[in-house]
PDB file of N, CA and C in Angstrom:
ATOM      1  N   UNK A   1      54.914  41.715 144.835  1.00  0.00           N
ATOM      2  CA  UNK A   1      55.542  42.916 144.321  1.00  0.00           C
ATOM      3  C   UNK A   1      56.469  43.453 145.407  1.00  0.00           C
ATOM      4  N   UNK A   2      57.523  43.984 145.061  1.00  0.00           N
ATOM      5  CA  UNK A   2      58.632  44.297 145.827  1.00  0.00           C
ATOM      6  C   UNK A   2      58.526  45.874 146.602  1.00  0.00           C
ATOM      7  N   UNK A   3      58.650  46.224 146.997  1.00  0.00           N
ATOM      8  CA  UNK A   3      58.548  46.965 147.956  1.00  0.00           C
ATOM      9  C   UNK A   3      58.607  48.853 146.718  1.00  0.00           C
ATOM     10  N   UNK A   4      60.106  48.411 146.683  1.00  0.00           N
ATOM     11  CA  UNK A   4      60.542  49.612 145.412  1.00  0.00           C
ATOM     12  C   UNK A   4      59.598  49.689 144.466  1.00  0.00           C
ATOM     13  N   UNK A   5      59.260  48.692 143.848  1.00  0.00           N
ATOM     14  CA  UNK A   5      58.462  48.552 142.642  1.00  0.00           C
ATOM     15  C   UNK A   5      56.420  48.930 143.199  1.00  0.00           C
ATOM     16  N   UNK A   6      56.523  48.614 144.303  1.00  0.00           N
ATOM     17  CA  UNK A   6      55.563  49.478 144.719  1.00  0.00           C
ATOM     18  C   UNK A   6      55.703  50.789 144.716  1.00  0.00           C
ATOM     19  N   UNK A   7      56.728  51.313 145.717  1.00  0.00           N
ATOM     20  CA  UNK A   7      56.672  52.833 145.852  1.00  0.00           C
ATOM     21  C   UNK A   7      57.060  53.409 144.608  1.00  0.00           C
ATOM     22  N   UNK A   8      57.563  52.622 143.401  1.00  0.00           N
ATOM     23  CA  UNK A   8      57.172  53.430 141.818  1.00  0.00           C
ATOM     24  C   UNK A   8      56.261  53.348 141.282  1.00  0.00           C
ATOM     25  N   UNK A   9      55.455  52.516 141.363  1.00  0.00           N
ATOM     26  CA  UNK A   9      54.069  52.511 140.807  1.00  0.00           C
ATOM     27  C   UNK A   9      52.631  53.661 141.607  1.00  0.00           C
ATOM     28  N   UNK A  10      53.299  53.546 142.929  1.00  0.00           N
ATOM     29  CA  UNK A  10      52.362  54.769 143.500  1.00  0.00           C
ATOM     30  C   UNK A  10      52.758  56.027 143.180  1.00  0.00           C
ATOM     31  N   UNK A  11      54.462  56.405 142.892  1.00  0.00           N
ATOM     32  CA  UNK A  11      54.770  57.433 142.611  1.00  0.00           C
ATOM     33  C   UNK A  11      54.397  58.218 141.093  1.00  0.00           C
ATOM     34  N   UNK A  12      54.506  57.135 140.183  1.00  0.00           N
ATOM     35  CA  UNK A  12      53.854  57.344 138.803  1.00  0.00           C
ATOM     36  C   UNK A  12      52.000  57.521 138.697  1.00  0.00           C
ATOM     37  N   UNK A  13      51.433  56.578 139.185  1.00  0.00           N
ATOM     38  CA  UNK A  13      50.124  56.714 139.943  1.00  0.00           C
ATOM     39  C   UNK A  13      49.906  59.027 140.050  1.00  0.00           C
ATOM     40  N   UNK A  14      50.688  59.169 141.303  1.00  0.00           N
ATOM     41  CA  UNK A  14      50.670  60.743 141.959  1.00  0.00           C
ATOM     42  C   UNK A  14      50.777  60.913 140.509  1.00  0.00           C
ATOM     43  N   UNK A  15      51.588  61.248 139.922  1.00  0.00           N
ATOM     44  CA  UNK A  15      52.325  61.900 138.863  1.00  0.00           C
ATOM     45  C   UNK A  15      51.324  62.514 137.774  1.00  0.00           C
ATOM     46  N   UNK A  16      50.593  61.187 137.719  1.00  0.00           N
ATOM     47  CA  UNK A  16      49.488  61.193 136.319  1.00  0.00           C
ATOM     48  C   UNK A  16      48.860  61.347 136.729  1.00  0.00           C
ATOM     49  N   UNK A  17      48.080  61.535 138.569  1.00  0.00           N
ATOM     50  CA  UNK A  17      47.178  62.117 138.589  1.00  0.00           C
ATOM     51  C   UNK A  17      47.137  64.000 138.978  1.00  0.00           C
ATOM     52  N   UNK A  18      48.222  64.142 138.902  1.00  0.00           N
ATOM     53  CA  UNK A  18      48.483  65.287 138.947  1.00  0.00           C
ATOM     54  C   UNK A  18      48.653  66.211 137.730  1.00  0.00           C
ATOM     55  N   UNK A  19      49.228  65.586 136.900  1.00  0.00           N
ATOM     56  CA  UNK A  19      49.078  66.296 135.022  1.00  0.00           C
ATOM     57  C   UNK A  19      47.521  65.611 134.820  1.00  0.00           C
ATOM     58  N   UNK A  20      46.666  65.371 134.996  1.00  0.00           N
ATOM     59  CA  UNK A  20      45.212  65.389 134.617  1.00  0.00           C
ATOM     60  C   UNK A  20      44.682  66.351 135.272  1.00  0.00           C
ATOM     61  N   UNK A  21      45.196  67.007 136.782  1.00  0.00           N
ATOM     62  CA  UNK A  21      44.260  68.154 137.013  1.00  0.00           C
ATOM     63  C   UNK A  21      44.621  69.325 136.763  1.00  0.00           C
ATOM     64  N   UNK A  22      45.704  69.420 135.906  1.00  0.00           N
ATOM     65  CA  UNK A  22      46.215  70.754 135.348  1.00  0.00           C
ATOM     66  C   UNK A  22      45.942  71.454 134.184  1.00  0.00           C
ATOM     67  N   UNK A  23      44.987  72.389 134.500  1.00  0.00           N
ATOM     68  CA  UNK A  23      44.011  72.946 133.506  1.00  0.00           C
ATOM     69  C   UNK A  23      44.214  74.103 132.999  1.00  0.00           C
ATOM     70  N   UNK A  24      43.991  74.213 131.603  1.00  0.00           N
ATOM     71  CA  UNK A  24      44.455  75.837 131.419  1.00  0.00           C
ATOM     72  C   UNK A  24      43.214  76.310 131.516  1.00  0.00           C
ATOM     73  N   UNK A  25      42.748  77.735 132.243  1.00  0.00           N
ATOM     74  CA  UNK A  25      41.441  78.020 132.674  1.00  0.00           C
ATOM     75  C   UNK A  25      41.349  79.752 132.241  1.00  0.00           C
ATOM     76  N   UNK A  26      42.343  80.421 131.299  1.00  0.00           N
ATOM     77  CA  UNK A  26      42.725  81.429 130.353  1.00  0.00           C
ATOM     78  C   UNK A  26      41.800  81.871 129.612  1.00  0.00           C
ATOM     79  N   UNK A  27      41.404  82.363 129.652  1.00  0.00           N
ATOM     80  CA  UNK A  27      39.664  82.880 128.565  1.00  0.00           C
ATOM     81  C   UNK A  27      38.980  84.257 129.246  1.00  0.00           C
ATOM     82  N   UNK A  28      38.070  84.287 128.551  1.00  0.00           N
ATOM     83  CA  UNK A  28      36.796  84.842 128.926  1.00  0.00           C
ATOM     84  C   UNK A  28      35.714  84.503 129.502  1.00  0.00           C
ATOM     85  N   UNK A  29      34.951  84.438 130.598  1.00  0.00           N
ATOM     86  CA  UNK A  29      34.190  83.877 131.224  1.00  0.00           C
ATOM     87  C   UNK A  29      33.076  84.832 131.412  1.00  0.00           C
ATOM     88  N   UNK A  30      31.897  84.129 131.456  1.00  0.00           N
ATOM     89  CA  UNK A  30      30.524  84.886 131.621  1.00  0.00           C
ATOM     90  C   UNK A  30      29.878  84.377 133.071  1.00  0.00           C
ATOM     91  N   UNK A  31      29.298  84.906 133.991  1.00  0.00           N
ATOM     92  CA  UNK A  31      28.642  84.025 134.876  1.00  0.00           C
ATOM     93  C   UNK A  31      27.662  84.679 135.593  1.00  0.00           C
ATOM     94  N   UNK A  32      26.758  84.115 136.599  1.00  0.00           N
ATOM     95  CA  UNK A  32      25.722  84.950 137.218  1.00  0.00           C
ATOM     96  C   UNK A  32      26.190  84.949 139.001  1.00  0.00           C
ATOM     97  N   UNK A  33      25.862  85.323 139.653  1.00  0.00           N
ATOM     98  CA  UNK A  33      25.548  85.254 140.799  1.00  0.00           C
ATOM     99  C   UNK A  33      24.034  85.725 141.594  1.00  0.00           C
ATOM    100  N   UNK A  34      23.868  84.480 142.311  1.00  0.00           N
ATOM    101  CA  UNK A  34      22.350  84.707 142.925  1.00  0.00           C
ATOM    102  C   UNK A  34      22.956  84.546 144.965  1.00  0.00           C
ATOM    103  N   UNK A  35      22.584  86.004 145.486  1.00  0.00           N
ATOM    104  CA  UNK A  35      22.527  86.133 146.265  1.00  0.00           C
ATOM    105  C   UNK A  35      21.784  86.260 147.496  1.00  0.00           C
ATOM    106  N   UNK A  36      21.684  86.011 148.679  1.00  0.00           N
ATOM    107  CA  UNK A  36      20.929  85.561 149.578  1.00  0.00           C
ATOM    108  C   UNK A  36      20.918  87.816 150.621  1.00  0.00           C
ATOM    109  N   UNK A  37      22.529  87.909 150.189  1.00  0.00           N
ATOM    110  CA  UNK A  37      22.592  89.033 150.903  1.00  0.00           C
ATOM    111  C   UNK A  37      22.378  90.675 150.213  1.00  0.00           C
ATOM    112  N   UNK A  38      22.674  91.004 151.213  1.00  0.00           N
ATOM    113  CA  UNK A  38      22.552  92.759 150.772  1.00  0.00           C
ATOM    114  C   UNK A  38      23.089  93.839 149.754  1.00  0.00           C
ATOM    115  N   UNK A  39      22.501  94.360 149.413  1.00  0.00           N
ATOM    116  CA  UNK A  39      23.446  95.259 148.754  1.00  0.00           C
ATOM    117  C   UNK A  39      22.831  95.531 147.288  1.00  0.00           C
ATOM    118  N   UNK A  40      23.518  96.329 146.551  1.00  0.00           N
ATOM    119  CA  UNK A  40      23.189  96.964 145.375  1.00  0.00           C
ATOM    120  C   UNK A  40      24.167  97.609 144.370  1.00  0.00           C
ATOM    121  N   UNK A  41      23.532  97.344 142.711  1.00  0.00           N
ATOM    122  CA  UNK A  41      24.890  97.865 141.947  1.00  0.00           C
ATOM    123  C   UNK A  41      23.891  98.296 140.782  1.00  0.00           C
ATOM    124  N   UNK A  42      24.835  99.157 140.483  1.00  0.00           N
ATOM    125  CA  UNK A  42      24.187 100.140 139.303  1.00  0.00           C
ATOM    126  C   UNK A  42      25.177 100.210 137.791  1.00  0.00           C
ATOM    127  N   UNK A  43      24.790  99.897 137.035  1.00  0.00           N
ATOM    128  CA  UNK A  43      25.284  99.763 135.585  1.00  0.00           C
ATOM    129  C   UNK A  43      24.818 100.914 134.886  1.00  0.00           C
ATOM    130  N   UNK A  44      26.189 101.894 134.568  1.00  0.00           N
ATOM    131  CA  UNK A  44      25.833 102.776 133.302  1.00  0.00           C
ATOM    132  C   UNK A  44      26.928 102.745 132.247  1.00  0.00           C
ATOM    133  N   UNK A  45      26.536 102.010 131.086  1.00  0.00           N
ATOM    134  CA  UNK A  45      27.479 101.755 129.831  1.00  0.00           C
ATOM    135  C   UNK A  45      28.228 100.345 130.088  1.00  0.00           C
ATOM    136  N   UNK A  46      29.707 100.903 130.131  1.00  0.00           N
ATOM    137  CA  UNK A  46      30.922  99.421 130.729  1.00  0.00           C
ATOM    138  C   UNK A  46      30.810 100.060 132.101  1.00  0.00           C
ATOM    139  N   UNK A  47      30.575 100.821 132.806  1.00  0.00           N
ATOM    140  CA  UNK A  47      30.896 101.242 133.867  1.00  0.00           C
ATOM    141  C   UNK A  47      29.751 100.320 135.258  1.00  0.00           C
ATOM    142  N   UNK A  48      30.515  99.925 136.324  1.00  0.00           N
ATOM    143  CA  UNK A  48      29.496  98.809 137.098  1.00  0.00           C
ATOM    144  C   UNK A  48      29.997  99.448 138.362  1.00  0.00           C
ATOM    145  N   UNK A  49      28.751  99.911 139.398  1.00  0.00           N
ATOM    146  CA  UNK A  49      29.879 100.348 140.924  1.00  0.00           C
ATOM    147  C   UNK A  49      28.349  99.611 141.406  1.00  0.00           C
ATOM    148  N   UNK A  50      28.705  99.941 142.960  1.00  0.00           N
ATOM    149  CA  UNK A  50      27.814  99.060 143.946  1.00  0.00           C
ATOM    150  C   UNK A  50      28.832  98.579 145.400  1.00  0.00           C
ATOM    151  N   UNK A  51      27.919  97.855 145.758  1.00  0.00           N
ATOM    152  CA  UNK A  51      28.075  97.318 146.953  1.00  0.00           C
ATOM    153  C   UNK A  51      27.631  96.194 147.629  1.00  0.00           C
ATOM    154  N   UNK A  52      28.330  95.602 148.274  1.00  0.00           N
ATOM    155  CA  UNK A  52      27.936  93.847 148.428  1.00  0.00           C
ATOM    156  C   UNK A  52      28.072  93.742 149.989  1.00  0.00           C
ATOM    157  N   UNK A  53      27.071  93.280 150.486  1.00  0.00           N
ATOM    158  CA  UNK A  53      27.031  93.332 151.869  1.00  0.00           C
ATOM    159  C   UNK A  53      26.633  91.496 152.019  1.00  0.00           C
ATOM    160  N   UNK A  54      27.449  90.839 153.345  1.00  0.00           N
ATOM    161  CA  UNK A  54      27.082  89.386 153.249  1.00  0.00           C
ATOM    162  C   UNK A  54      27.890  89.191 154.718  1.00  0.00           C
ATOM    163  N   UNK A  55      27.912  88.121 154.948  1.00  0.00           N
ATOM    164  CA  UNK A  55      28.925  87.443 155.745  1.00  0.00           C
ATOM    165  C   UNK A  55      29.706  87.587 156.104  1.00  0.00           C
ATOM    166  N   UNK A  56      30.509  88.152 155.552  1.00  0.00           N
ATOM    167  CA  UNK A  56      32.047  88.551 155.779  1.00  0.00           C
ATOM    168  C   UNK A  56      32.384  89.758 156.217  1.00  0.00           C
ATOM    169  N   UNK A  57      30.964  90.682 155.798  1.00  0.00           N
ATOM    170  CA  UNK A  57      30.856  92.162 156.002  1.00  0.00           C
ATOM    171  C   UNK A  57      30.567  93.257 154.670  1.00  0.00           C
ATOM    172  N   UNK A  58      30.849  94.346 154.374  1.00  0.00           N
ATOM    173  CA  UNK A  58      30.624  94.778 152.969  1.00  0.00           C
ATOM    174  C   UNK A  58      31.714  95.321 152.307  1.00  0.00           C
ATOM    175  N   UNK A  59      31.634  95.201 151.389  1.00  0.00           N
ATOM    176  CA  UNK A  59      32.662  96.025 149.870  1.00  0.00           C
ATOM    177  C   UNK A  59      32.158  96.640 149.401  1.00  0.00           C
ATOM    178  N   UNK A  60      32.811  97.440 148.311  1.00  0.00           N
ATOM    179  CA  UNK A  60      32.582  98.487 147.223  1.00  0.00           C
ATOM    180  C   UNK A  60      32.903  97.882 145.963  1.00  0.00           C
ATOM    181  N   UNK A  61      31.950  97.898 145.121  1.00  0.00           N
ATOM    182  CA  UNK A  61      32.650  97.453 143.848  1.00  0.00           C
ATOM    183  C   UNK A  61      32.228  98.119 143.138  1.00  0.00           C
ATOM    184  N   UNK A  62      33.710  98.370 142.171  1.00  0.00           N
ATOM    185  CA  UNK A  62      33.755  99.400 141.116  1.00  0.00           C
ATOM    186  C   UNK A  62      34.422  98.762 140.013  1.00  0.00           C
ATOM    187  N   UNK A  63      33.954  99.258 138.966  1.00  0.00           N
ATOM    188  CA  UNK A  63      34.319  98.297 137.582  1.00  0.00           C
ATOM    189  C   UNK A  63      34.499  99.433 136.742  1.00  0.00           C
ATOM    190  N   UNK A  64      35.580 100.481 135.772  1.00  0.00           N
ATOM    191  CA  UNK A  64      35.247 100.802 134.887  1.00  0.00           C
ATOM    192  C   UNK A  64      35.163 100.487 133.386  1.00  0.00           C
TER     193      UNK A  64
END
């Protein structure tokens, strides 16, 4: 195989593997988190505040 005809076959190769990891990821998502660190949050209604203490240091989180 010729040199060119290599570097098109690797280039098509990239190509298609690059439109396979392109995902539409647009929705609604549900999920949990299980934590090792600190902190605390309080839920009243839709309303979510708290605080997350870990590794990095702490935040405030507020959701209304």
């Amino acid at each position: 195989m010729s040199r060119a005809a290599l570097s098109r076959a690797w280039l098509i190769l990239l190509l298609a593997s690059l439109a396979a990891l392109a995902h539409d990821v647009t929705g609604k998502w549900e999920f949990n988190v299980q934590k090792d660190a600190g902190g605390g949050f309080k839920q009243a209604g839709e309303k979510l505040t708290g605080t997350y203490s870990g590794l990095f240091g702490t935040a405030e989180l507020k959701k209304d």
